[in-house]
N, C-alpha and C. Protein backbone atom coordinates (compact mmCIF):
# COMPACT_ATOMS: atom_id res chain seq x y z
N UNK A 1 0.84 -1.18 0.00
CA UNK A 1 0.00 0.00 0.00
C UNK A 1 0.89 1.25 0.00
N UNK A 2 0.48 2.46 -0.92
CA UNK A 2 1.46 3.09 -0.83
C UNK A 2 1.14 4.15 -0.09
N UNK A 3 1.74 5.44 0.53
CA UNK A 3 2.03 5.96 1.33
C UNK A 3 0.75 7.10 1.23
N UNK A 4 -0.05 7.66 -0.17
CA UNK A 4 -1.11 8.34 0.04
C UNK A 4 -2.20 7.61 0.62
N UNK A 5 -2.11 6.06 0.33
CA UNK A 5 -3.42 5.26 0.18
C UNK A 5 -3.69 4.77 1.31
N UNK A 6 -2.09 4.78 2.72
CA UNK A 6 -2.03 4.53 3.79
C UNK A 6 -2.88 5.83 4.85
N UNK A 7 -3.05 7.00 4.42
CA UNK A 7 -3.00 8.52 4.60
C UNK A 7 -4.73 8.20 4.72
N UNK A 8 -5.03 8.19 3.46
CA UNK A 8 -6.53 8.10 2.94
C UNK A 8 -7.36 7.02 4.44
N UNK A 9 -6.37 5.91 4.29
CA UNK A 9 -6.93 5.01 5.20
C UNK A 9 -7.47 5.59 6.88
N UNK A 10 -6.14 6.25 6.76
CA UNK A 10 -5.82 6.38 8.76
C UNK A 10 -7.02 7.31 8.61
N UNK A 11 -7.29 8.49 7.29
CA UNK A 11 -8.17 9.69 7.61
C UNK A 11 -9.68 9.43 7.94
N UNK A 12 -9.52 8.13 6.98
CA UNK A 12 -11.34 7.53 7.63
C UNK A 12 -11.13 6.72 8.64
N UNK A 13 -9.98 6.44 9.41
CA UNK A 13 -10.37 5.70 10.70
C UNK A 13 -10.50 6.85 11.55
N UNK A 14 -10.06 8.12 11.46
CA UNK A 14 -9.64 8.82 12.45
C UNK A 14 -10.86 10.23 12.53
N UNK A 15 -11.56 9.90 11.22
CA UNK A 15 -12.93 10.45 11.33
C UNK A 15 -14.28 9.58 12.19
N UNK A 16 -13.88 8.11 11.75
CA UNK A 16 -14.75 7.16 12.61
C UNK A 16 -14.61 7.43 14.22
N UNK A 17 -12.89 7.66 14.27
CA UNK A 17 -13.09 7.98 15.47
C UNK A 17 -13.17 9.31 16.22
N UNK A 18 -13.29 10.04 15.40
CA UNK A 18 -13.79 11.40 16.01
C UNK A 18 -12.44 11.94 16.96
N UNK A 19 -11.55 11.49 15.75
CA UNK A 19 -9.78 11.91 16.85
C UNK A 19 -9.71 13.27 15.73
N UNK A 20 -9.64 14.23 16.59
CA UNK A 20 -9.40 15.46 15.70
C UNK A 20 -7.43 15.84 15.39
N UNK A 21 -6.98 15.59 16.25
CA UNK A 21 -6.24 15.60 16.35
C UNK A 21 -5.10 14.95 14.33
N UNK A 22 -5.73 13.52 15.03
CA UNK A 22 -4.75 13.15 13.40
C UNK A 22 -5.79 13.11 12.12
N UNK A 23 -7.08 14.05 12.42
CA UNK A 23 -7.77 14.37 11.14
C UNK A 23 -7.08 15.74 10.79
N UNK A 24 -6.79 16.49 11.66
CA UNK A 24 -6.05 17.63 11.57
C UNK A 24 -5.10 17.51 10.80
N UNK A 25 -3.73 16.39 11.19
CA UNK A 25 -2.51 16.06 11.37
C UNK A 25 -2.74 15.70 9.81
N UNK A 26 -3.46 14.65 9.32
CA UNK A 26 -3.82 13.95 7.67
C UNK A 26 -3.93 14.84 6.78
N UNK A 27 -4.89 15.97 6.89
CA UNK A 27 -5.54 16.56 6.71
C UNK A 27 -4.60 17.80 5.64
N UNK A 28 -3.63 18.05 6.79
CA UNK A 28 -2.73 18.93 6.42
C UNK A 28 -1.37 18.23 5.36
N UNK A 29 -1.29 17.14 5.80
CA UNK A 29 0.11 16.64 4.91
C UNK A 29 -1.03 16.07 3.27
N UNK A 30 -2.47 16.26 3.72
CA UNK A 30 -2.82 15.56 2.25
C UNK A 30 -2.97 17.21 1.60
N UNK A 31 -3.14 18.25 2.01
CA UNK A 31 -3.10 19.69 1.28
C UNK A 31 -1.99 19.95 1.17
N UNK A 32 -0.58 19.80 1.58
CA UNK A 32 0.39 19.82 0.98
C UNK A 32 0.68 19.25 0.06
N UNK A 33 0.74 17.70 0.10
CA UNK A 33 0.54 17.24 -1.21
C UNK A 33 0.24 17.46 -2.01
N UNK A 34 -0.91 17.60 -2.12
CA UNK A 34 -1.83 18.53 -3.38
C UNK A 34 -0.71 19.68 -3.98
N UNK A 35 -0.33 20.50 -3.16
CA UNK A 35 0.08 21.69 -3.59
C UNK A 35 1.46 21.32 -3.95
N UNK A 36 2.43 20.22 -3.57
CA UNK A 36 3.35 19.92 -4.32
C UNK A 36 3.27 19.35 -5.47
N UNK A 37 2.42 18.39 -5.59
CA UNK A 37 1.95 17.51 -6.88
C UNK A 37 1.32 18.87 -8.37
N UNK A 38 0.89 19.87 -7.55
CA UNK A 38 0.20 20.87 -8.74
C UNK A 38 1.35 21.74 -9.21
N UNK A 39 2.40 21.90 -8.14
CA UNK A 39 3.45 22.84 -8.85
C UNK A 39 4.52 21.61 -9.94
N UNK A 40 4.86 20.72 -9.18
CA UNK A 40 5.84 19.33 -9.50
C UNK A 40 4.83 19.05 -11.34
N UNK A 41 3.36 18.89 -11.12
CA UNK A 41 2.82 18.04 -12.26
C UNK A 41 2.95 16.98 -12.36
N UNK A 42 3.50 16.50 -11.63
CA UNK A 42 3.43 14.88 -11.34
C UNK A 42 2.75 14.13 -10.48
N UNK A 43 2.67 12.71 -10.36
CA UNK A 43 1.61 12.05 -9.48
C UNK A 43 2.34 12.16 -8.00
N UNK A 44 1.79 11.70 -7.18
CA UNK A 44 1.73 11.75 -5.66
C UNK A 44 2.53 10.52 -5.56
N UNK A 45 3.58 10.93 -5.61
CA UNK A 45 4.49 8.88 -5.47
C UNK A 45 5.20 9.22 -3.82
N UNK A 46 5.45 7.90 -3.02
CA UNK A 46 5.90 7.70 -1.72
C UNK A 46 6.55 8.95 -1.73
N UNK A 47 7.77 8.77 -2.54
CA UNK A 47 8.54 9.99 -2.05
C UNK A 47 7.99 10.85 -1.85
N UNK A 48 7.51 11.77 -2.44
CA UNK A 48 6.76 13.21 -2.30
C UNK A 48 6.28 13.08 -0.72
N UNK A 49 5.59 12.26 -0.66
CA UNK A 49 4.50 12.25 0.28
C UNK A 49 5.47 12.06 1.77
N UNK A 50 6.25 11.11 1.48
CA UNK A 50 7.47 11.26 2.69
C UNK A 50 8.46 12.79 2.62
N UNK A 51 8.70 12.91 1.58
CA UNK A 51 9.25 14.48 2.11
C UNK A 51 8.29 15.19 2.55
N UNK A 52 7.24 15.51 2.35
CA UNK A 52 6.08 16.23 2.99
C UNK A 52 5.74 16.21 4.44
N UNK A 53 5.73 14.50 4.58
CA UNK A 53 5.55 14.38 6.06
C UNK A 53 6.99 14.70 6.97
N UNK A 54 8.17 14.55 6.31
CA UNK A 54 9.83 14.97 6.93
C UNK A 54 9.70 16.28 7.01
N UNK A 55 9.16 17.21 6.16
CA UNK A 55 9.17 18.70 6.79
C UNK A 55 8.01 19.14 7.51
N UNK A 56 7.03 18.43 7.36
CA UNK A 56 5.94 18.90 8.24
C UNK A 56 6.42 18.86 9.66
N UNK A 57 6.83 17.30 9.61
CA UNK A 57 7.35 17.11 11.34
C UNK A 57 8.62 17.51 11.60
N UNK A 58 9.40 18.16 10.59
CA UNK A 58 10.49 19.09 11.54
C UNK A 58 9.86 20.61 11.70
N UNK A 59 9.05 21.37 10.89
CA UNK A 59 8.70 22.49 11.14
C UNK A 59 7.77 22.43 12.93
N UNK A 60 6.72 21.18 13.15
CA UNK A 60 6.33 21.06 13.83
C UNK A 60 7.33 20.98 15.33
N UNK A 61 8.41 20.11 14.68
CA UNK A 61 9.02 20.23 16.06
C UNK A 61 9.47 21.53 16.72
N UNK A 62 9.99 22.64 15.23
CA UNK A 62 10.20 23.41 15.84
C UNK A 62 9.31 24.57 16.87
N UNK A 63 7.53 24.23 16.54
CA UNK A 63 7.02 24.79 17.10
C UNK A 63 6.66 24.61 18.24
N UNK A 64 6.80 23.06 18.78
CA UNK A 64 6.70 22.72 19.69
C UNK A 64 7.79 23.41 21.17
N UNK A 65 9.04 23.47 20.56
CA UNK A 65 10.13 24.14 21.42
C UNK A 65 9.49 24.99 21.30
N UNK A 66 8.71 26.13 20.38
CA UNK A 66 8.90 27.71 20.85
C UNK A 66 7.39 27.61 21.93
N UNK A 67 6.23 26.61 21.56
CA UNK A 67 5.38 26.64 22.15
C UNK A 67 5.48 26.26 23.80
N UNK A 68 6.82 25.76 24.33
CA UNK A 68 7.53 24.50 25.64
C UNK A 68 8.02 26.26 26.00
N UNK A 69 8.70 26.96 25.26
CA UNK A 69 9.50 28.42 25.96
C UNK A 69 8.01 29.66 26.65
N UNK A 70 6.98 29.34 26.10
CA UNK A 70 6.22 29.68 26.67
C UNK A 70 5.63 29.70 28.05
N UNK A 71 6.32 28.18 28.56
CA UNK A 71 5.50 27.98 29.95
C UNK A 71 4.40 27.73 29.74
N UNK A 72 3.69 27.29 31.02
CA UNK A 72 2.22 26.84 30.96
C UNK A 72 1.17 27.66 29.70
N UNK A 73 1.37 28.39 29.42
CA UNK A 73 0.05 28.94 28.49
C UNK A 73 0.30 28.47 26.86
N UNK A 74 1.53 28.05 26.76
CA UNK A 74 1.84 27.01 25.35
C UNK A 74 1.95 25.47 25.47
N UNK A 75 1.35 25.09 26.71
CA UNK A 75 2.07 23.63 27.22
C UNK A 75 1.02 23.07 26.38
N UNK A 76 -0.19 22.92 26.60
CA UNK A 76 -1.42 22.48 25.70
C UNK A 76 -1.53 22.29 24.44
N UNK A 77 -1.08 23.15 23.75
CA UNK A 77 -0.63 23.58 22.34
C UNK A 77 0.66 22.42 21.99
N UNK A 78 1.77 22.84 22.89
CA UNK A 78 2.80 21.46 22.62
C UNK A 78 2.36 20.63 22.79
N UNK A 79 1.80 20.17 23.55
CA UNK A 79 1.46 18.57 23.76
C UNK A 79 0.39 18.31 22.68
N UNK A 80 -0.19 18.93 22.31
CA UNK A 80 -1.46 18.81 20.73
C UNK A 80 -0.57 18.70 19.73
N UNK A 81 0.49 19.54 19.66
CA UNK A 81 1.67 19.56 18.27
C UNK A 81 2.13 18.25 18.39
N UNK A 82 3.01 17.44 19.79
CA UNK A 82 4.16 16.17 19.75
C UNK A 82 3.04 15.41 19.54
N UNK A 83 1.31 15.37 19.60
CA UNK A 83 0.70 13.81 19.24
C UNK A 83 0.83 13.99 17.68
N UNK A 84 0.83 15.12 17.39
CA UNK A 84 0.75 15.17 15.64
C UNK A 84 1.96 14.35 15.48
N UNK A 85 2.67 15.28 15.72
CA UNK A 85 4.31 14.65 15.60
C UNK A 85 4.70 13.04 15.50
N UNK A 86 4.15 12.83 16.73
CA UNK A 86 3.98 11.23 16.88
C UNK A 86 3.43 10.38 15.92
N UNK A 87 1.96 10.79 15.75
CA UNK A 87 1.56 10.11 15.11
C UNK A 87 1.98 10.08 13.28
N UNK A 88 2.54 11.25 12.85
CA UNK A 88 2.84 11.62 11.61
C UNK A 88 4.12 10.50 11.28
N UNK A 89 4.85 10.33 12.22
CA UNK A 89 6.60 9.58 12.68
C UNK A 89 6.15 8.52 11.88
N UNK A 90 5.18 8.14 12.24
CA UNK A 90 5.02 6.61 12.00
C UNK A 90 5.10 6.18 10.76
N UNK A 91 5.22 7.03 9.51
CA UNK A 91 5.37 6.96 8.33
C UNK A 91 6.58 7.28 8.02
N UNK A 92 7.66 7.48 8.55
CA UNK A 92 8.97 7.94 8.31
C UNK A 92 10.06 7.35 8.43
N UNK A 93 11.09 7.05 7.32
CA UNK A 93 12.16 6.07 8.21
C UNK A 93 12.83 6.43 9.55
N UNK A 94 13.25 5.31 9.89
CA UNK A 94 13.66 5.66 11.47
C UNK A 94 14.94 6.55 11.26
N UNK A 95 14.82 7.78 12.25
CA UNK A 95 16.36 8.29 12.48
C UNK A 95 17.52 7.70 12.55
N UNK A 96 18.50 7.53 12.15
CA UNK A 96 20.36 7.08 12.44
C UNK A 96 20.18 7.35 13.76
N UNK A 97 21.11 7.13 15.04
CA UNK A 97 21.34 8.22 16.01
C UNK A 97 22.59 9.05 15.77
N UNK A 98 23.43 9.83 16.37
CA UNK A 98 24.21 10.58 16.33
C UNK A 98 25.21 9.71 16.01
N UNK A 99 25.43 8.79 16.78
CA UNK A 99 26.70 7.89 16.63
C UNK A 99 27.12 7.07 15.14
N UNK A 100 26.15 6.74 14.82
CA UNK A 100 25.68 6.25 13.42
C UNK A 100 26.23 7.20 12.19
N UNK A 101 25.46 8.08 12.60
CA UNK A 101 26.13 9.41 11.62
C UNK A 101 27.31 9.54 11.42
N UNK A 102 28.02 10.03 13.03
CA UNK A 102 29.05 9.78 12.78
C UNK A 102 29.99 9.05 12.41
N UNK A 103 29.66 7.57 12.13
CA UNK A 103 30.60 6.46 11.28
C UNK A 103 30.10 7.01 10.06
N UNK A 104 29.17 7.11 9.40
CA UNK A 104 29.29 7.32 7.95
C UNK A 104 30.14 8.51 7.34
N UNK A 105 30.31 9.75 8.25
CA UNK A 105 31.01 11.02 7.97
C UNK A 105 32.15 10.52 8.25
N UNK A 106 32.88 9.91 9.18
CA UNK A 106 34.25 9.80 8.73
C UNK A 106 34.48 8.63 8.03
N UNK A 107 33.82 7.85 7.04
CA UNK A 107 33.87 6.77 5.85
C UNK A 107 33.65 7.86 4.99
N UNK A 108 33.14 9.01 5.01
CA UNK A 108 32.95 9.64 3.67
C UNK A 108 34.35 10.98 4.00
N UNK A 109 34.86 11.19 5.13
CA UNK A 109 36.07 11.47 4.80
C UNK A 109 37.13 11.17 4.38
N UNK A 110 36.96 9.68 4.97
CA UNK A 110 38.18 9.16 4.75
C UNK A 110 38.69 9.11 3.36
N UNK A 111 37.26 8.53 2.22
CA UNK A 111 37.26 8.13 1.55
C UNK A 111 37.50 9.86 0.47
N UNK A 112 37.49 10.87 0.95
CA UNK A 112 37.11 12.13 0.16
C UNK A 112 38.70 12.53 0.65
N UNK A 113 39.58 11.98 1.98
CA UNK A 113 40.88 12.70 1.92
C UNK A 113 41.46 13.58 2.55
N UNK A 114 42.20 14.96 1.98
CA UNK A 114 41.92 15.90 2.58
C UNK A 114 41.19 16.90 2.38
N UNK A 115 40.35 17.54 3.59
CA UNK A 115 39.08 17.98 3.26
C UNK A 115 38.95 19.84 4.28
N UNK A 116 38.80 20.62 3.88
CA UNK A 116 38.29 21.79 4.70
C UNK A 116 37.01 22.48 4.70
N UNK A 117 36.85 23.50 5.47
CA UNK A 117 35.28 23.87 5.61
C UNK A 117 34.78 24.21 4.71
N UNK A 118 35.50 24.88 3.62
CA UNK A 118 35.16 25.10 2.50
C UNK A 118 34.26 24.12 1.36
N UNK A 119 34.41 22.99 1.66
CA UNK A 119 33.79 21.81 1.20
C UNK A 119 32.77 21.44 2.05
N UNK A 120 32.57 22.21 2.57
CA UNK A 120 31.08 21.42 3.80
C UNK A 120 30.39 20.98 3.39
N UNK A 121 29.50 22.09 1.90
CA UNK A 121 28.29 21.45 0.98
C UNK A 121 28.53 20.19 0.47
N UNK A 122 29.45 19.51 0.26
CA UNK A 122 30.27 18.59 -1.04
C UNK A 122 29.99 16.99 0.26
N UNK A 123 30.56 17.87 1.51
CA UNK A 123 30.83 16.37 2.12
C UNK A 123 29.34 16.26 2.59
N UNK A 124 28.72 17.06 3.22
CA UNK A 124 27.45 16.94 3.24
C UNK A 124 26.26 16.21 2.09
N UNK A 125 26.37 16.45 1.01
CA UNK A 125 25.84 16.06 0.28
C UNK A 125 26.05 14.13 0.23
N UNK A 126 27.46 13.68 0.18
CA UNK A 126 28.45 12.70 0.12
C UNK A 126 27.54 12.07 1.40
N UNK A 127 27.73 12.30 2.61
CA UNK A 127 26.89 12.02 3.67
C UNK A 127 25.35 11.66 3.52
N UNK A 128 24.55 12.42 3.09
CA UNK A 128 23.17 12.21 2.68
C UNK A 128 22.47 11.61 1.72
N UNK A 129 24.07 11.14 0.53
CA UNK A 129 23.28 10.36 0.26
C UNK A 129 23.93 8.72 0.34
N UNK A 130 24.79 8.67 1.09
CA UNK A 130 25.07 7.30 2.03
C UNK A 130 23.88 6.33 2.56
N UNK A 131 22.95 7.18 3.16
CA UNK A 131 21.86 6.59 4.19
C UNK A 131 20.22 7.41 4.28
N UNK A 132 19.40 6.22 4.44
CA UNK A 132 18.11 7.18 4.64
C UNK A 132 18.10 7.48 5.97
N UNK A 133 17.06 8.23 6.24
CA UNK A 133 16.91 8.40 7.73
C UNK A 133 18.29 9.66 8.53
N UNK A 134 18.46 10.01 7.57
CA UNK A 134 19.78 10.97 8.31
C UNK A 134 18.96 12.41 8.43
N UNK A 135 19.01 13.00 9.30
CA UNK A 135 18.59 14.62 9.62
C UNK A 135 19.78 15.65 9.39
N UNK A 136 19.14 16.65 8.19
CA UNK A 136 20.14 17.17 7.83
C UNK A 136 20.82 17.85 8.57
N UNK A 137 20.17 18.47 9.89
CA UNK A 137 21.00 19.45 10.89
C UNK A 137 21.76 18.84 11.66
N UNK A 138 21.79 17.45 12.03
CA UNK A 138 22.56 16.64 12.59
C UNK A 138 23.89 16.69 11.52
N UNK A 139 23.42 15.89 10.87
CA UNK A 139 24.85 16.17 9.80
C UNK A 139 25.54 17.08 9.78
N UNK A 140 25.01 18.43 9.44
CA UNK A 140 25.81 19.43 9.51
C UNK A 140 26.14 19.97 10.45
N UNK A 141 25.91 19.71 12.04
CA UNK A 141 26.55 20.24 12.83
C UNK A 141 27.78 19.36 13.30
N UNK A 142 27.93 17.77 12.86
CA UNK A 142 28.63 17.00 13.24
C UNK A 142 29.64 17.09 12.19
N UNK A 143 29.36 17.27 10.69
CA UNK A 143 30.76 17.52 10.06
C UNK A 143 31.45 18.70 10.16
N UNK A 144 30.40 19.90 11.01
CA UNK A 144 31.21 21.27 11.22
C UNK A 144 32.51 20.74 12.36
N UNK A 145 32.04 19.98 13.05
CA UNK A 145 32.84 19.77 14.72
C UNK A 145 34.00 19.18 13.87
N UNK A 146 33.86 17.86 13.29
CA UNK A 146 34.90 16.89 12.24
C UNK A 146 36.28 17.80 11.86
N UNK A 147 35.12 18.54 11.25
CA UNK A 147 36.22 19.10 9.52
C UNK A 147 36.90 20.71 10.36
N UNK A 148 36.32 21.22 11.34
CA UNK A 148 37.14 22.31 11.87
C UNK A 148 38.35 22.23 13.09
């Protein structure tokens, strides 16, 4: 089943169940879609639909921190954002952890030589596309530490 048709599914269970929450959460990654598929002109294939849900749930995370710096009068709000979050995850490959990462960046140094900051984009790129599941800000803060 592919990744819109999985979407479609959860949206009528989650109307049956009167969970607003991941009708919200569906709701929104299936109007993005849309709006990538109309600029792109192409069909709705996994990928799309997984990058959609990878930036939805990092923009989300980030709102969640600014909504947590609030204190109690954003706590509600975060905790409504991390079930999205949560529940959105579940379609996403799993994260590397840090450590992970870091074996592939120094296999892609090793293998690249000698290397300076000036090349960040180059090894970065080299890095990302080694492995799925890698977060790009991880990467790049771990080959900044590496390579300086």
């Amino acid at each position: 089943m592919s990744v819109t048709d999985d979407l479609s599914t959860s949206l009528k269970e989650a109307m049956k169940a009167k969970d607003k929450t991941k009708l919200n959460a569906i709701r929104q990654i299936q109007t993005e879609i849309a709006k990538k598929k109309a600029e792109k002109g192409e069909e709705a294939t996994d990928e799309l639909a997984l990058g959609v849900i990878s930036s939805y749930v990092k923009k989300m995370t980030k709102a969640v921190e600014e909504y947590q710096s609030l204190g109690e009068r954003g706590e509600e709000m975060a905790n409504q954002i991390q079930l999205e979050i949560d529940f959105l995850s579940g379609w996403l490959p799993e994260q590397l952890s840090e450590e992970e990462v870091s074996k592939i960046i120094d296999e892609v140094l090793s293998e690249m030589g000698d290397v300076d900051i000036s090349q960040m984009g180059k090894i970065i790129g080299a890095v990302m596309a080694k492995a799925d599941g890698l977060d790009g800000s991880v990467v790049s803060k771990l080959v900044r530490e590496k390579i300086q």
